[in-house]
N, C-alpha and C. Protein backbone atom coordinates (compact mmCIF):
# COMPACT_ATOMS: atom_id res chain seq x y z
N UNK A 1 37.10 11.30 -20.19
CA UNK A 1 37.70 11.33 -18.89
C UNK A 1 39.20 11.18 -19.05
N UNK A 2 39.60 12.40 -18.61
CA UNK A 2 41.35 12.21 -18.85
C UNK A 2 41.54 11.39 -17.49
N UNK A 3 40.87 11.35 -16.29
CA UNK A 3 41.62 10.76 -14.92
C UNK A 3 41.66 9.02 -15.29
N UNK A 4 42.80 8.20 -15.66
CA UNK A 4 42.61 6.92 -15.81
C UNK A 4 41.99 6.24 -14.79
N UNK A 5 41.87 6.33 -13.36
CA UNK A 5 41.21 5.65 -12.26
C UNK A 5 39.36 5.75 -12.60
N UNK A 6 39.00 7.02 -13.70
CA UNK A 6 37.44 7.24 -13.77
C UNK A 6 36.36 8.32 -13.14
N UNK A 7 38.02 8.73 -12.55
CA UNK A 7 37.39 10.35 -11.55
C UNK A 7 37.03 11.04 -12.70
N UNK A 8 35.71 12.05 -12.75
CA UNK A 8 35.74 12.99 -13.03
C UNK A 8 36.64 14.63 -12.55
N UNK A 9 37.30 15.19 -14.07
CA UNK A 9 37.99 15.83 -13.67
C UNK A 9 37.35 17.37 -14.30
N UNK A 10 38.09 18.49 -14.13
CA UNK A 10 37.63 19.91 -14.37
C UNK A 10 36.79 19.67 -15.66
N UNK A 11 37.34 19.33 -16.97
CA UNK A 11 36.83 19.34 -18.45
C UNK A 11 35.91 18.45 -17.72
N UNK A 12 35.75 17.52 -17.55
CA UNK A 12 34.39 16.91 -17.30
C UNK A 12 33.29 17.65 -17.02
N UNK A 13 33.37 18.08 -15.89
CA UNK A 13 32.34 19.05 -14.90
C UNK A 13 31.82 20.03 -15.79
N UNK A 14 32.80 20.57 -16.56
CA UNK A 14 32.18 21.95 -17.61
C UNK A 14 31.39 21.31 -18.75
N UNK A 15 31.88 20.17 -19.28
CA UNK A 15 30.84 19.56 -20.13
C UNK A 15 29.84 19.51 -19.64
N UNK A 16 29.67 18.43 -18.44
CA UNK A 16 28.24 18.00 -17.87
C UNK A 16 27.39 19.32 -17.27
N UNK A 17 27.98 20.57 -17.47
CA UNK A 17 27.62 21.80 -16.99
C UNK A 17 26.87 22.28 -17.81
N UNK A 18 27.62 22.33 -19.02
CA UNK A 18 26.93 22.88 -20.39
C UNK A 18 25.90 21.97 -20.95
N UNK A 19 26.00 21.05 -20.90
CA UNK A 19 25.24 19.42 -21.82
C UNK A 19 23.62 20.00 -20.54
N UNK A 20 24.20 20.57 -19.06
CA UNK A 20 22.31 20.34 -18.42
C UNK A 20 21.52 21.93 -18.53
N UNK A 21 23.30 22.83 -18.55
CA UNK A 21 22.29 23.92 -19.10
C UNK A 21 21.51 24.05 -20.31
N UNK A 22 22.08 23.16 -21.34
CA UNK A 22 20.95 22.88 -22.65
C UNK A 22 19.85 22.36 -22.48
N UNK A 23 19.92 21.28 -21.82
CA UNK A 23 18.54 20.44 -21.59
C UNK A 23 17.49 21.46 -20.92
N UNK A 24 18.31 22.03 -19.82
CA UNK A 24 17.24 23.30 -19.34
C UNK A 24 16.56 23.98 -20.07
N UNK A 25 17.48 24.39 -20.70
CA UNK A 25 17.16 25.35 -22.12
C UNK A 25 16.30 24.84 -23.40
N UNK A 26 15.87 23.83 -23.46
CA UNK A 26 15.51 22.92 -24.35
C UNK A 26 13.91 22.32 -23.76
N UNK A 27 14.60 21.52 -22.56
CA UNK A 27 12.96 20.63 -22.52
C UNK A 27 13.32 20.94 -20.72
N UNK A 28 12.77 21.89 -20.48
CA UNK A 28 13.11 21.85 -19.00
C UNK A 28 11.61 21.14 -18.12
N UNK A 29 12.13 21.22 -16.91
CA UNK A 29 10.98 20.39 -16.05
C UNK A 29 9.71 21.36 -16.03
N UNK A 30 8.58 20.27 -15.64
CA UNK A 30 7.37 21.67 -15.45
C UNK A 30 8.47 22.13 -14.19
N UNK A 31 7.17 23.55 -13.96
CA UNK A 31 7.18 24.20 -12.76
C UNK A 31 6.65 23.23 -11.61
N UNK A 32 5.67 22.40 -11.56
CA UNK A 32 5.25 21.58 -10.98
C UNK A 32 5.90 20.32 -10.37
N UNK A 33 6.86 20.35 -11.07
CA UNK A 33 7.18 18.35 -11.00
C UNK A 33 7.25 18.36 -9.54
N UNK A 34 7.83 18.97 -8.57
CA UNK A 34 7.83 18.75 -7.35
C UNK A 34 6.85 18.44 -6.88
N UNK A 35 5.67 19.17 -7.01
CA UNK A 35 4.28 18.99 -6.51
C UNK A 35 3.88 17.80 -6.82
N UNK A 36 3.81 17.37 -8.36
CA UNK A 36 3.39 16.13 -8.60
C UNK A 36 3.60 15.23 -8.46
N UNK A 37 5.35 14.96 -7.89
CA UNK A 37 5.69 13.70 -7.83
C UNK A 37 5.29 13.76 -6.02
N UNK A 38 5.38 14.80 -5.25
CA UNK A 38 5.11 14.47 -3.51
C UNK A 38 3.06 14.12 -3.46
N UNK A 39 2.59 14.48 -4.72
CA UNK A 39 1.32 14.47 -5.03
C UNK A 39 1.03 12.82 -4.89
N UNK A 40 1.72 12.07 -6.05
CA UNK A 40 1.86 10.79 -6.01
C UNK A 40 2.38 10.26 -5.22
N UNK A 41 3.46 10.12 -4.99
CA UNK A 41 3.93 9.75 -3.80
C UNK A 41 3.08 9.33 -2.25
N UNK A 42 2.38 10.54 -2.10
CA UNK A 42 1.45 10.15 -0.77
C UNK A 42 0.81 9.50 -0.72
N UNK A 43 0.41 8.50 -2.22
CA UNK A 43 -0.72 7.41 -1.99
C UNK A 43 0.23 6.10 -1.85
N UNK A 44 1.47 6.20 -2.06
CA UNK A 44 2.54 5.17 -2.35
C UNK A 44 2.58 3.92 -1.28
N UNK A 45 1.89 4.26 -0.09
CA UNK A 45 1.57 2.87 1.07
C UNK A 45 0.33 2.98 0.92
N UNK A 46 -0.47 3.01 -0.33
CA UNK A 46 -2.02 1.97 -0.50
C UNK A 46 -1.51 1.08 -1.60
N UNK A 47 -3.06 -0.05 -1.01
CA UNK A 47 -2.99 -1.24 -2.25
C UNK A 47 -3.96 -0.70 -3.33
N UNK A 48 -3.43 -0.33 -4.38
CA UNK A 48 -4.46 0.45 -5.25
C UNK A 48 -3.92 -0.26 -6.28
N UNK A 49 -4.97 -0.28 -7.32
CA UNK A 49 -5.06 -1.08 -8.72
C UNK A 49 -5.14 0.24 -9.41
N UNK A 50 -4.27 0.47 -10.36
CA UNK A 50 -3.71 1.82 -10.92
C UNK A 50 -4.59 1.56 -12.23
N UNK A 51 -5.08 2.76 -12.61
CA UNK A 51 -6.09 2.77 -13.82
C UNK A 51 -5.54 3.99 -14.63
N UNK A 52 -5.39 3.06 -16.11
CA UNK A 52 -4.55 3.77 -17.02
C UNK A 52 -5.51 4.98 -17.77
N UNK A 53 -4.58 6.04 -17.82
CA UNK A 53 -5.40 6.86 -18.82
C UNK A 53 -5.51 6.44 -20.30
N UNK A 54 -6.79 6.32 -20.91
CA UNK A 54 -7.15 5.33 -21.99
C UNK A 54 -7.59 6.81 -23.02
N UNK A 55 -8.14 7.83 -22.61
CA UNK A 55 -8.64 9.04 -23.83
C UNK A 55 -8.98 10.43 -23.32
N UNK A 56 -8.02 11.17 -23.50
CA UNK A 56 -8.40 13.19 -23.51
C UNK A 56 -8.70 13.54 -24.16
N UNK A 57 -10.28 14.44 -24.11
CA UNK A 57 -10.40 14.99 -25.22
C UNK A 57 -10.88 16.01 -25.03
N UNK A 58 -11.07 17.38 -25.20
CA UNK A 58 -11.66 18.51 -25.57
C UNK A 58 -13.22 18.59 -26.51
N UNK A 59 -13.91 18.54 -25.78
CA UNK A 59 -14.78 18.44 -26.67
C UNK A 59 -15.95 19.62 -26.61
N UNK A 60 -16.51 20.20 -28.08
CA UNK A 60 -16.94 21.60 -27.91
C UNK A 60 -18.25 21.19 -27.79
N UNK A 61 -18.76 22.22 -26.58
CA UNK A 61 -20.30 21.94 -26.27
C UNK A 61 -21.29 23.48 -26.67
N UNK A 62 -20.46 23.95 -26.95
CA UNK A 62 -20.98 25.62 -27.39
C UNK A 62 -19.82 26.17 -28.26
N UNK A 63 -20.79 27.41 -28.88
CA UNK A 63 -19.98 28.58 -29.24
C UNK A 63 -18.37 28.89 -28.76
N UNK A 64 -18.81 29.06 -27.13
CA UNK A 64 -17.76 29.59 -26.25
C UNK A 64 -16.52 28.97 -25.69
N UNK A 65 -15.49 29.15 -25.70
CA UNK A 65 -14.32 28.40 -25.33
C UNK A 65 -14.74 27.66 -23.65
N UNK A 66 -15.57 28.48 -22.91
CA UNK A 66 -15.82 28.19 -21.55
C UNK A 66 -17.29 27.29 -21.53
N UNK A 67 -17.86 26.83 -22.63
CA UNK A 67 -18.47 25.93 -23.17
C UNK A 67 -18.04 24.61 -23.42
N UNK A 68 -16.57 24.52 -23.21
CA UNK A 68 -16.20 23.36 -23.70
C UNK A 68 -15.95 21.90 -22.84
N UNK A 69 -16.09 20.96 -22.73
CA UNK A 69 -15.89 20.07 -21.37
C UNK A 69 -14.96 18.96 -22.02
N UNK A 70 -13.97 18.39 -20.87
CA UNK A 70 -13.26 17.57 -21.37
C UNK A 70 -13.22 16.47 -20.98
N UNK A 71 -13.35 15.20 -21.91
CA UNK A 71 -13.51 14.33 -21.54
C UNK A 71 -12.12 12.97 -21.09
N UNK A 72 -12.61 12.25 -20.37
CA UNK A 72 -10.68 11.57 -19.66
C UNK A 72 -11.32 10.11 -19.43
N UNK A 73 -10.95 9.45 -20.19
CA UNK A 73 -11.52 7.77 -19.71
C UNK A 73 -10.11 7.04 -19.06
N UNK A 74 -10.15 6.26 -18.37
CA UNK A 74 -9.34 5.34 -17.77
C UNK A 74 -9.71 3.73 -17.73
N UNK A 75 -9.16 3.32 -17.28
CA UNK A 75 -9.57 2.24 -17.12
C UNK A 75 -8.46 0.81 -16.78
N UNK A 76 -9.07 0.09 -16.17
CA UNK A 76 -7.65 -1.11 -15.22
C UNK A 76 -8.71 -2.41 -15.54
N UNK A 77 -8.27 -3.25 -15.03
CA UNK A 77 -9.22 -4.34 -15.23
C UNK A 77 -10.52 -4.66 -13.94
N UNK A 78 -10.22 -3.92 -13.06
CA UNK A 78 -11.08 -3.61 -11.98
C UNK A 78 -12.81 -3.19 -12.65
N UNK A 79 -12.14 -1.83 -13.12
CA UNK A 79 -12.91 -0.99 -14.29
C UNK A 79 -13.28 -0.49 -14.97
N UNK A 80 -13.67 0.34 -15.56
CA UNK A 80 -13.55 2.03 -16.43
C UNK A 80 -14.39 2.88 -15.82
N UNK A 81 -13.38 4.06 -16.12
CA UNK A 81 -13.98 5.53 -15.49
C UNK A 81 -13.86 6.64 -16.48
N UNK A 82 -15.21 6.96 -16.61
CA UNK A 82 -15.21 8.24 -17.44
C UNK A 82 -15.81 9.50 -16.47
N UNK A 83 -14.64 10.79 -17.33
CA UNK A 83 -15.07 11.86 -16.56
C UNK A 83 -15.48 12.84 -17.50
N UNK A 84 -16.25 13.90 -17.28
CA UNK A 84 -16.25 14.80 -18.30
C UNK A 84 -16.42 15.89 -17.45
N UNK A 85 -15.21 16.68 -17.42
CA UNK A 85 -15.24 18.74 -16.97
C UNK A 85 -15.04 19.22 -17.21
N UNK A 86 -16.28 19.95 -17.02
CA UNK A 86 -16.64 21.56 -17.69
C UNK A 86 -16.51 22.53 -16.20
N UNK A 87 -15.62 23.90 -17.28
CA UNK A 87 -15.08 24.93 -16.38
C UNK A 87 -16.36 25.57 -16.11
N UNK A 88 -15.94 26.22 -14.88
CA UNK A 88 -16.96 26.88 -14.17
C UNK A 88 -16.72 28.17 -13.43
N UNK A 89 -17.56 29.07 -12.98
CA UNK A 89 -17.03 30.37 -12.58
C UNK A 89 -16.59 30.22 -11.02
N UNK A 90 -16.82 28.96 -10.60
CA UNK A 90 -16.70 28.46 -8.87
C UNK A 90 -15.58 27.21 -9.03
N UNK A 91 -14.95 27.22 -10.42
CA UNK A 91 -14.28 25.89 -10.17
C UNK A 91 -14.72 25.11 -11.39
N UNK A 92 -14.20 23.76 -11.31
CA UNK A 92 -15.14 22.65 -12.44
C UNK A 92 -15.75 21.80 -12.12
N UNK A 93 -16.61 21.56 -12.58
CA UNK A 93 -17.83 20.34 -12.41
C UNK A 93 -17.14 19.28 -12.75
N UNK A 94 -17.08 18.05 -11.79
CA UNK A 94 -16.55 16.75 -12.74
C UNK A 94 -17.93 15.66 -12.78
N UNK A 95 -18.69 15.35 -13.91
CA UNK A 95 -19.24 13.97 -14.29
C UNK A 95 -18.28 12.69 -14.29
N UNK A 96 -19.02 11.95 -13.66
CA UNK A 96 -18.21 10.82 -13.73
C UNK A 96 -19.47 9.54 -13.63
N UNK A 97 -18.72 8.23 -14.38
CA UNK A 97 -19.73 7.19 -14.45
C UNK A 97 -18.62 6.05 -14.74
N UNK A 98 -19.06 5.26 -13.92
CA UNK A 98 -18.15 4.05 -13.62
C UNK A 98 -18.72 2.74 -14.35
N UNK A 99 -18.03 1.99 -15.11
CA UNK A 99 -18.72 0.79 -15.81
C UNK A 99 -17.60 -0.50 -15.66
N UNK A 100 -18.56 -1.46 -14.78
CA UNK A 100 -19.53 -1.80 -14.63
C UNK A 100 -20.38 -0.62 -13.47
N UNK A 101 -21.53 -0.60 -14.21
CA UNK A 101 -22.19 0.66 -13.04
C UNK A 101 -22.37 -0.15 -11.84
N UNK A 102 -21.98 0.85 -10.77
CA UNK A 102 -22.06 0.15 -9.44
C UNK A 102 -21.86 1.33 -8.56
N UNK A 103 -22.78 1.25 -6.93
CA UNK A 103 -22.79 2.35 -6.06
C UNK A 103 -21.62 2.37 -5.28
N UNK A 104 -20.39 2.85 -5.81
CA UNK A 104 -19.04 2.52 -4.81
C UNK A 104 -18.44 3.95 -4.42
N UNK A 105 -18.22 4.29 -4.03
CA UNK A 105 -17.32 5.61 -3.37
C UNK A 105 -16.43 5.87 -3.88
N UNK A 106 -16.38 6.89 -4.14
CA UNK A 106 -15.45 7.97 -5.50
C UNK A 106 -15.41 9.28 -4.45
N UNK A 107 -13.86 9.30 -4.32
CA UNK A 107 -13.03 10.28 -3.95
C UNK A 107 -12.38 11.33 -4.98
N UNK A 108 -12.68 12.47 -4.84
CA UNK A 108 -11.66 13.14 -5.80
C UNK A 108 -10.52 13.80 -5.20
N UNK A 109 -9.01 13.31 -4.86
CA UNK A 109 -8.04 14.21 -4.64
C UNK A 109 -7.57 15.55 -5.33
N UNK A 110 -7.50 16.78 -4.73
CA UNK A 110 -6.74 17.78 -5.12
C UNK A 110 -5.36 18.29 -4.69
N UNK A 111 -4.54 18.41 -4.87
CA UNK A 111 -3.18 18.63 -4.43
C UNK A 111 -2.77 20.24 -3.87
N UNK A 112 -2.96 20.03 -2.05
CA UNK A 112 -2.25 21.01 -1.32
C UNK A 112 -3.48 22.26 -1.49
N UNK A 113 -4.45 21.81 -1.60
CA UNK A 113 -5.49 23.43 -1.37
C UNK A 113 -6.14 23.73 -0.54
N UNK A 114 -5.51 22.59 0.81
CA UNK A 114 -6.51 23.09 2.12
C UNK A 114 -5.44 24.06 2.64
N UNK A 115 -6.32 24.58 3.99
CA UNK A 115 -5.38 25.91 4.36
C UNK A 115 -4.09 25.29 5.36
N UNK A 116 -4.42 24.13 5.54
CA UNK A 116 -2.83 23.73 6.07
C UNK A 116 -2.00 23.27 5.13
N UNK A 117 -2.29 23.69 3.94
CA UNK A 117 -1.20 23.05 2.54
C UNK A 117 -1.58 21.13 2.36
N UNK A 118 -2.28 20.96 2.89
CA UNK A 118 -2.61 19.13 2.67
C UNK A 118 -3.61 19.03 1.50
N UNK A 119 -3.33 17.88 1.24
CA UNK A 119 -4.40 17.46 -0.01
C UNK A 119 -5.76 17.66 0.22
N UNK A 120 -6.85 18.04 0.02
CA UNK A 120 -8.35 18.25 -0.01
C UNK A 120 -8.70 17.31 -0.84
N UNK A 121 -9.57 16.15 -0.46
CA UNK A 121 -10.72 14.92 -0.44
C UNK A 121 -11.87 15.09 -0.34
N UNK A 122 -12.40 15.38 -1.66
CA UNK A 122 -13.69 15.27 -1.94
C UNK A 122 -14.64 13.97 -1.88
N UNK A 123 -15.49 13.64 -1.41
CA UNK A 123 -15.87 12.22 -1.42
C UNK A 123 -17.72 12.35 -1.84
N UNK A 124 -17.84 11.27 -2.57
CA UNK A 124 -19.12 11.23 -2.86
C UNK A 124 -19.51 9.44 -2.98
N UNK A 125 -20.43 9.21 -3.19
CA UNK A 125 -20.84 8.16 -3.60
C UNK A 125 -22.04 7.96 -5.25
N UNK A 126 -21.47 7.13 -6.00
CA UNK A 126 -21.81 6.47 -7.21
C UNK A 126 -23.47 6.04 -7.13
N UNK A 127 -24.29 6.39 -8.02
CA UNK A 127 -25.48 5.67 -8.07
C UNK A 127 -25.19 3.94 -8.32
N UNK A 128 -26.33 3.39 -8.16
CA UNK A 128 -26.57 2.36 -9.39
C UNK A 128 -26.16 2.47 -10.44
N UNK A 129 -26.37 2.96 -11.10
CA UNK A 129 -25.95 3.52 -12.33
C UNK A 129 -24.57 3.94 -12.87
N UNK A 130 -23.78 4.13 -12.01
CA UNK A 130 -22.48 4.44 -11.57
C UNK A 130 -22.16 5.57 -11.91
N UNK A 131 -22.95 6.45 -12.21
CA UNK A 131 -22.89 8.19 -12.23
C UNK A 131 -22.87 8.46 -11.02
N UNK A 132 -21.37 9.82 -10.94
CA UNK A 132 -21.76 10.58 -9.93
C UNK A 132 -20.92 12.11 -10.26
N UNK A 133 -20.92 12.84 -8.93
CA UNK A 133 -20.57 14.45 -9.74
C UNK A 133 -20.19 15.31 -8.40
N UNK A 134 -19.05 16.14 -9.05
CA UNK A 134 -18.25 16.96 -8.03
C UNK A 134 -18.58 17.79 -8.44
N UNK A 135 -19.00 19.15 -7.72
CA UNK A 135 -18.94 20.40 -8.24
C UNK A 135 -18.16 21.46 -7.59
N UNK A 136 -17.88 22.65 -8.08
CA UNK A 136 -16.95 23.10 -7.52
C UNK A 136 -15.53 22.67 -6.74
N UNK A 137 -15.21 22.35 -7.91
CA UNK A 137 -13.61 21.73 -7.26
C UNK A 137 -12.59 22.72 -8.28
N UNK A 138 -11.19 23.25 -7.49
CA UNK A 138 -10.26 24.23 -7.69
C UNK A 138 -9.84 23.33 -9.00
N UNK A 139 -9.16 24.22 -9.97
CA UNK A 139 -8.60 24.22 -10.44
C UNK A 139 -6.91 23.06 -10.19
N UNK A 140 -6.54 22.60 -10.65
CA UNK A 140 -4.96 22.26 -10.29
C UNK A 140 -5.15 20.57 -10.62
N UNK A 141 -4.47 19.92 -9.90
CA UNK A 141 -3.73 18.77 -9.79
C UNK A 141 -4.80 17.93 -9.50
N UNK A 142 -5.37 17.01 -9.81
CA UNK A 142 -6.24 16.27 -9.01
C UNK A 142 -6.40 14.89 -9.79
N UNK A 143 -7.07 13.72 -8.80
CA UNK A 143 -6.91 12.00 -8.67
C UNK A 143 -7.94 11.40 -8.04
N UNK A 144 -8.54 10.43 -9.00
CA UNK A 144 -9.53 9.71 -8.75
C UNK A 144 -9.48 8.53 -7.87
N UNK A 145 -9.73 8.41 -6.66
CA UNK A 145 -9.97 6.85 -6.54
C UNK A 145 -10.96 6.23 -6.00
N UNK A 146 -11.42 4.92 -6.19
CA UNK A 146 -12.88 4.33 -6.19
C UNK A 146 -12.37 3.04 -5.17
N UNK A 147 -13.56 3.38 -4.34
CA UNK A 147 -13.74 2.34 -3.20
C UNK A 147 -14.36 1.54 -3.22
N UNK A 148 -14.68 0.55 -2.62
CA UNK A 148 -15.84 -0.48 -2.67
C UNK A 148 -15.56 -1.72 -2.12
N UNK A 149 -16.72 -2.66 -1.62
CA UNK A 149 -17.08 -3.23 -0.76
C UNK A 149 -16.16 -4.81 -1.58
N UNK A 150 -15.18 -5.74 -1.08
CA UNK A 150 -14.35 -6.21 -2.27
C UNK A 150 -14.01 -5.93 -3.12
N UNK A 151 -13.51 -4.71 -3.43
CA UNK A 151 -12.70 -4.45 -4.71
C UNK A 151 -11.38 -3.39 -4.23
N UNK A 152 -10.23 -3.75 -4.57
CA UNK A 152 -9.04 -3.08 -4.59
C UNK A 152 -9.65 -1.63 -5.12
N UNK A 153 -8.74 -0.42 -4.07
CA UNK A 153 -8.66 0.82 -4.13
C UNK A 153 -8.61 0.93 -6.00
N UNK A 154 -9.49 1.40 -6.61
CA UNK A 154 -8.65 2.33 -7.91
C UNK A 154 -8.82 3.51 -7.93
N UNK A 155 -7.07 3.71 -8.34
CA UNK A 155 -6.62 5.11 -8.13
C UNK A 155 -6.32 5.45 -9.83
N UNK A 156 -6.52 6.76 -10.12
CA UNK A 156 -6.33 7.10 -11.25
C UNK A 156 -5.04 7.66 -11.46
N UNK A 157 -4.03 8.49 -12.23
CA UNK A 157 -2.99 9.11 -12.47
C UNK A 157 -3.72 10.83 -12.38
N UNK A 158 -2.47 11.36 -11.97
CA UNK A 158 -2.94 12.48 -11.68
C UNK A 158 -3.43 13.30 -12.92
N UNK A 159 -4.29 14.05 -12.77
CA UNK A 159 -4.56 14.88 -14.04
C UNK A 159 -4.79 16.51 -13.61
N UNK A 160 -4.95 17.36 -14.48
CA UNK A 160 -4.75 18.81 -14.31
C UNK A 160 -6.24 19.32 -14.62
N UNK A 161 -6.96 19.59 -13.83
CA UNK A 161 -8.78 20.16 -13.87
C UNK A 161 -8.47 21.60 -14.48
């Protein structure tokens, strides 16, 4: 900074010009980030107990690349949640089983695929057992959270179906 007061002056501006066209050029943002952060954001006035992503995995169930289902565990001290989806010609199937098993209400958020552009809420309910299952759900952005009778909202981090 040549301005002694701390103004940025012309040479400044062209640096900090060049220094973000690199970063662009380098590690630029998804295409998404907008989506994802107004994605998150909208749950931002609940009391939710945030459940960390704990394991992704790809795992081959056939021959075929469209054979393959992926598996996503989480987990907070509330609980653990495992999912496993496999692509589908209508969308993906999500398995899911909650431990401690328990019959609590499992929402799946998707981001902006109803026809008024709002989030679409899938809702189901958990056996005993704490298995339960979405089928046909779009492709994109989507977030788990589990309800229940005394227990804080858990919400998962967003993930990409």
């Amino acid at each position: 900074m040549s301005d002694p007061d701390g103004l940025l002056d012309d040479l400044d501006a062209d640096i900090l010009d060049a220094l973000a066209r690199t970063w662009a050029a380098v590690d630029p943002p998804p295409a998404d980030l907008d989506e994802r952060v107004s994605f998150a954001l909208r749950l931002a006035d609940l009391d939710v107990e945030a459940a960390r992503l704990q394991h992704d995995a790809l795992v081959g169930s056939g021959a075929r690349a469209a054979e393959q289902a992926r598996t996503i565990t989480f987990d907070c001290d509330l609980l653990s949640l495992m999912v496993s989806v496999l692509p589908g010609d209508d969308g993906v199937r999500v398995d899911g089983w909650l431990a401690p098993p328990a019959p609590l209400r499992v929402e799946l958020r998707t981001a902006a695929a109803g026809p008024d552009g709002q989030d679409v809420v899938h809702t189901t309910q958990a056996d005993q057992a704490g298995r339960f299952v979405f089928t046909g759900i779009p492709h994109g952005l989507a977030q788990l959270l589990v309800h229940g009778a005394g227990l804080r909202t858990v919400v998962t981090p967003g993930i990409v179906l």
